[in-house]
Protein backbone atom coordinates (compact mmCIF):
# COMPACT_ATOMS: atom_id res chain seq x y z
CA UNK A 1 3.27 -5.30 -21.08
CA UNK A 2 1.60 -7.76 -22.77
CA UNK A 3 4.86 -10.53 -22.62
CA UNK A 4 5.36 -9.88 -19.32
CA UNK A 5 1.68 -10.42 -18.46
CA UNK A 6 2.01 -13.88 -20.39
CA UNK A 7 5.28 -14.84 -18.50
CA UNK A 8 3.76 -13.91 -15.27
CA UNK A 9 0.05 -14.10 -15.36
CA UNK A 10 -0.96 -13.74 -11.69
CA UNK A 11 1.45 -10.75 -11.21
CA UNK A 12 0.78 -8.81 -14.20
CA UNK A 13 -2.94 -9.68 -14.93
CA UNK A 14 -6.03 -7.81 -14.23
CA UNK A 15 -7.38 -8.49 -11.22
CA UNK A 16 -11.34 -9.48 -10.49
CA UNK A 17 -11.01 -10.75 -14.57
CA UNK A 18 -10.45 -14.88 -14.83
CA UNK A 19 -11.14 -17.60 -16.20
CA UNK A 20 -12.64 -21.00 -15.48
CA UNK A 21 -9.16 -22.09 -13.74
CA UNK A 22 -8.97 -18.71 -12.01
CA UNK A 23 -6.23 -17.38 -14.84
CA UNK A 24 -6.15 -13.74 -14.99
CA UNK A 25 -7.73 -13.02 -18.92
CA UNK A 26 -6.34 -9.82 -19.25
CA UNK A 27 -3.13 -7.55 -19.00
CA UNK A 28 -2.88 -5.17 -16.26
CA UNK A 29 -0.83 -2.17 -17.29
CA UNK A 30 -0.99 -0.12 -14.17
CA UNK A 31 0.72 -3.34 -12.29
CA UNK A 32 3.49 -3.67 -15.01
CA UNK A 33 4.14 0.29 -14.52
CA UNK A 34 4.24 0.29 -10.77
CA UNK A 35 7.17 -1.88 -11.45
CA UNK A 36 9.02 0.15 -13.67
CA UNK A 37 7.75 3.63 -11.83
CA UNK A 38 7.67 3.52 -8.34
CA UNK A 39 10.76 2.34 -6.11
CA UNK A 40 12.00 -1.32 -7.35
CA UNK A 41 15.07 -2.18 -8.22
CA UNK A 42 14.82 -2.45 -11.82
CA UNK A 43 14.85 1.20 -12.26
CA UNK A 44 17.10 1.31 -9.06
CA UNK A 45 19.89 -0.25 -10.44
CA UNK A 46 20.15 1.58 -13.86
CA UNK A 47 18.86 -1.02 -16.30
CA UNK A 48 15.70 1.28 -17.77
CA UNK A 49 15.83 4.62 -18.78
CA UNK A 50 12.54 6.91 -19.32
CA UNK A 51 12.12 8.39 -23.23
CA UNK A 52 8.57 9.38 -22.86
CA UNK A 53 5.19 9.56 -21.30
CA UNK A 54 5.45 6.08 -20.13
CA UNK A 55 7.70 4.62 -22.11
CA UNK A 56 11.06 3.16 -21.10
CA UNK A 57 13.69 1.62 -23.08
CA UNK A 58 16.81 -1.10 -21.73
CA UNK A 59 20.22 0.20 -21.32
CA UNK A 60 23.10 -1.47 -22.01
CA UNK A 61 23.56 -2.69 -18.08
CA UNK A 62 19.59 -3.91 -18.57
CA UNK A 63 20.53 -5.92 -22.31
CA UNK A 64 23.32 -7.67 -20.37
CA UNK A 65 21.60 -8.25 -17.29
CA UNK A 66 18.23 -9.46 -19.14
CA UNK A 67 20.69 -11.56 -21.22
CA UNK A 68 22.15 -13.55 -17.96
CA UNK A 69 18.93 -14.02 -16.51
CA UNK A 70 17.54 -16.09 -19.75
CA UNK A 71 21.04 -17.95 -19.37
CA UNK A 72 19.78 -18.65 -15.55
CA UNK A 73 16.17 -19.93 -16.82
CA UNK A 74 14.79 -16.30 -15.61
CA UNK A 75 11.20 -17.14 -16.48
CA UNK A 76 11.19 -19.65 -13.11
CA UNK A 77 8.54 -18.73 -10.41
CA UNK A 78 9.61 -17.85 -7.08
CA UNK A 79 9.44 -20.53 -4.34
CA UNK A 80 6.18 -20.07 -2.17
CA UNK A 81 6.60 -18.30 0.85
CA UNK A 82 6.95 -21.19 3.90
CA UNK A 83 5.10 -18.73 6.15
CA UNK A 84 1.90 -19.77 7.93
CA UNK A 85 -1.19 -18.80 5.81
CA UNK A 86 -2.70 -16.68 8.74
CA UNK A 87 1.10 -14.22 8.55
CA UNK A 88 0.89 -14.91 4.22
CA UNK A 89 -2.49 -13.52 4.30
CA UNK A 90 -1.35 -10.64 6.73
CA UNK A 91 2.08 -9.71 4.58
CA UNK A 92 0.12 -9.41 1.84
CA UNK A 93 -2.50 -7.24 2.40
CA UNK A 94 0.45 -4.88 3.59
CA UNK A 95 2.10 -5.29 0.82
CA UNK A 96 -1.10 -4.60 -1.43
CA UNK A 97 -2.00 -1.61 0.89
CA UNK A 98 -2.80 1.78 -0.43
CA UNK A 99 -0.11 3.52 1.98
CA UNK A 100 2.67 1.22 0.16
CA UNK A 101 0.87 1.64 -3.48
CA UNK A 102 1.26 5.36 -3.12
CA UNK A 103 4.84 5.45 -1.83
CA UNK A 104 5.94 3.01 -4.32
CA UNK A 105 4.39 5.42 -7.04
CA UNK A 106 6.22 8.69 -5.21
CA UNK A 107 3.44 9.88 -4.12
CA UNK A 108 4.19 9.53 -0.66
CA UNK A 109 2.54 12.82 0.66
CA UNK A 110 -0.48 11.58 -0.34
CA UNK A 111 -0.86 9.35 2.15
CA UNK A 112 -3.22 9.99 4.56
CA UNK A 113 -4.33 8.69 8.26
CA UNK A 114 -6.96 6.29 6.90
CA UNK A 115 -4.26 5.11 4.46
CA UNK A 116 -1.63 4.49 7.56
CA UNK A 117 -4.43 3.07 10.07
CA UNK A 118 -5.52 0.46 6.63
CA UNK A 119 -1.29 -0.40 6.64
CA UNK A 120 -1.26 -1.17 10.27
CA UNK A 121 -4.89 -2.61 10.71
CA UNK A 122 -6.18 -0.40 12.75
CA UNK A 123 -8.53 2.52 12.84
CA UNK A 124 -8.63 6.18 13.96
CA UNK A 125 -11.54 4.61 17.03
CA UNK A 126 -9.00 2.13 18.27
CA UNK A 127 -8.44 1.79 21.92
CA UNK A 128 -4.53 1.65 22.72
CA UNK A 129 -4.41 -1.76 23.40
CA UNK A 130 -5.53 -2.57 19.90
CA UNK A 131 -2.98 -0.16 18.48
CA UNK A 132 -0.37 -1.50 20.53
CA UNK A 133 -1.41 -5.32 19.45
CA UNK A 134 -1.44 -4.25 15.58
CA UNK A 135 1.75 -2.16 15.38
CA UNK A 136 3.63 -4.76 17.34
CA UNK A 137 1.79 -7.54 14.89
CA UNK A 138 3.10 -5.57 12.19
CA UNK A 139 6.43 -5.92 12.92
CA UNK A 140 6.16 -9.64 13.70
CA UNK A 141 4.73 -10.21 10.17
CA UNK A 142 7.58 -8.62 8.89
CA UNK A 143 10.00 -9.86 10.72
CA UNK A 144 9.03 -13.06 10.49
CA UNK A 145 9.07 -12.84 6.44
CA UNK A 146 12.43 -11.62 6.26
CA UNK A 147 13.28 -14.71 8.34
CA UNK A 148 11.86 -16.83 6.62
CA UNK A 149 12.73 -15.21 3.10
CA UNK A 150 15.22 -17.84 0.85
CA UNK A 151 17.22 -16.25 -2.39
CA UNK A 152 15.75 -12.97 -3.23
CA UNK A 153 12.35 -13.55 -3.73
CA UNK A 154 9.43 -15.82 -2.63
CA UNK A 155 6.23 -16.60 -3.69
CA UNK A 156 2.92 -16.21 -1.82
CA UNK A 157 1.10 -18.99 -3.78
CA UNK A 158 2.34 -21.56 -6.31
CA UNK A 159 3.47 -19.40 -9.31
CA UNK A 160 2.31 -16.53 -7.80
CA UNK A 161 2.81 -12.67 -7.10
CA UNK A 162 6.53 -12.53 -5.35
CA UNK A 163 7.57 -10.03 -2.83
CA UNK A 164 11.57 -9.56 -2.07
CA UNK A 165 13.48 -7.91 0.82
CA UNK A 166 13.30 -4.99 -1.01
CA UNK A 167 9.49 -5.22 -0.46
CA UNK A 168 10.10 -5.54 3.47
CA UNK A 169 12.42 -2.93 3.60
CA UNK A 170 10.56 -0.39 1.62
CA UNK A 171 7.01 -1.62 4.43
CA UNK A 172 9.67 -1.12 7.56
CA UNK A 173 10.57 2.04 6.49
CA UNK A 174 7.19 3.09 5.54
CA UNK A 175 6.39 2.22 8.72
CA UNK A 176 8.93 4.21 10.53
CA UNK A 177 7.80 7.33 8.58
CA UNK A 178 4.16 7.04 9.56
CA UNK A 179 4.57 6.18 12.82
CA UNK A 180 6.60 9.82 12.83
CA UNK A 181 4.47 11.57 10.41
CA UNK A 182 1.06 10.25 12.63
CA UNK A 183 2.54 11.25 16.11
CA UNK A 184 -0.10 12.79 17.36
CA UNK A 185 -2.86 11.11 16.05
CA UNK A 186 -1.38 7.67 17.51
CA UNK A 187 -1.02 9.69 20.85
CA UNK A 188 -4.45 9.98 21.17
CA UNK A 189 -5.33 6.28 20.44
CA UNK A 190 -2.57 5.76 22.90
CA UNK A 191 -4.20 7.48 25.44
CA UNK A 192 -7.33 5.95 24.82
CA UNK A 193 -9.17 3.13 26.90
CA UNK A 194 -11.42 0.42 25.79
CA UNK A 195 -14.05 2.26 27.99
CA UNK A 196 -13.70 5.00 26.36
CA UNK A 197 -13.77 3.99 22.84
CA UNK A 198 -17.08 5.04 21.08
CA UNK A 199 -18.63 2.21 19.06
């Protein structure tokens, strides 16, 4: 936890803790976790295997894979994103939504309304045609991401937390789900009028 907090400081590190420079000071282990426990690759692709309560060890496919990346000069940050900083700012607090923190973690049926209507930017008094300007938004933003995605994995600062297409793929389908799960409640935003909305 610790190395990999070191070796990536504004991915791994404790949030609302830094320094003068705006360095995260401390470790977060619940970030290095979500990692290794909800749906990324890593654990995807066979290259950690579970032996306890939150404890995972390499297999042989993660040795040899750990091994080429050092050979590649693995510690290299992702390139920043080249996507305007308004659509950045918007992927990102997707990305860092509690809808997507909970799937990620398998806990998928815990996500509520409020937890959908925070994903989409919305809320459960929006008129329709701010739920049809935010869902379609939505899919912009991510579209426009995957577009504009180069190699695997960008950047959305200088050196800082990356986000993949496995990221975008995991938010569309997400998105998909909710949208299903949340029928009615959407068809009564749907239905609704900026008249009628209550303030």
């Amino acid at each position: 936890m610790v190395g990999a907090w070191r070796l990536f400081p504004d991915t791994f590190g404790l949030r609302g803790y830094v320094d003068d420079a705006g360095h995260p000071l401390y470790p977060d282990s619940n970030r290095v976790f979500a990692e290794i426990m909800g749906s990324k690759p890593v654990r995807k692709r066979g290259l950690l295997v579970k032996v306890g309560n939150k404890l995972y060890r390499l297999t042989e496919a993660g040795r040899e894979h750990a091994q080429l990346l050092q050979k590649r000069g693995a510690t290299e940050q992702p390139e920043k994103s080249t996507l305007d900083r308004k659509t950045r700012s918007e992927l990102q607090r997707v990305l860092n939504s509690r809808a997507i923190g909970k799937y990620r973690n398998g806990r998928e049926g815990e996500i509520t309304f409020y937890d959908a209507c925070q994903l989409w930017g919305i809320s459960p008094r929006s008129s329709a045609i701010e739920l049809e300007g935010r869902l379609r938004n939505f899919e912009t933003v991510l579209g426009s991401a995957r577009t504009a995605l180069r190699g695997d994995e960008a950047a959305f600062t200088h050196g800082g937390e990356g986000y993949g297409i496995e990221d975008l793929d995991e938010a569309v389908t997400l998105h998909e789900l909710l949208q299903e799960r949340f029928s009615a409640e959407l068809e009564v935003i749907g239905k609704r009028t900026d008249e009628r909305r209550a303030d």
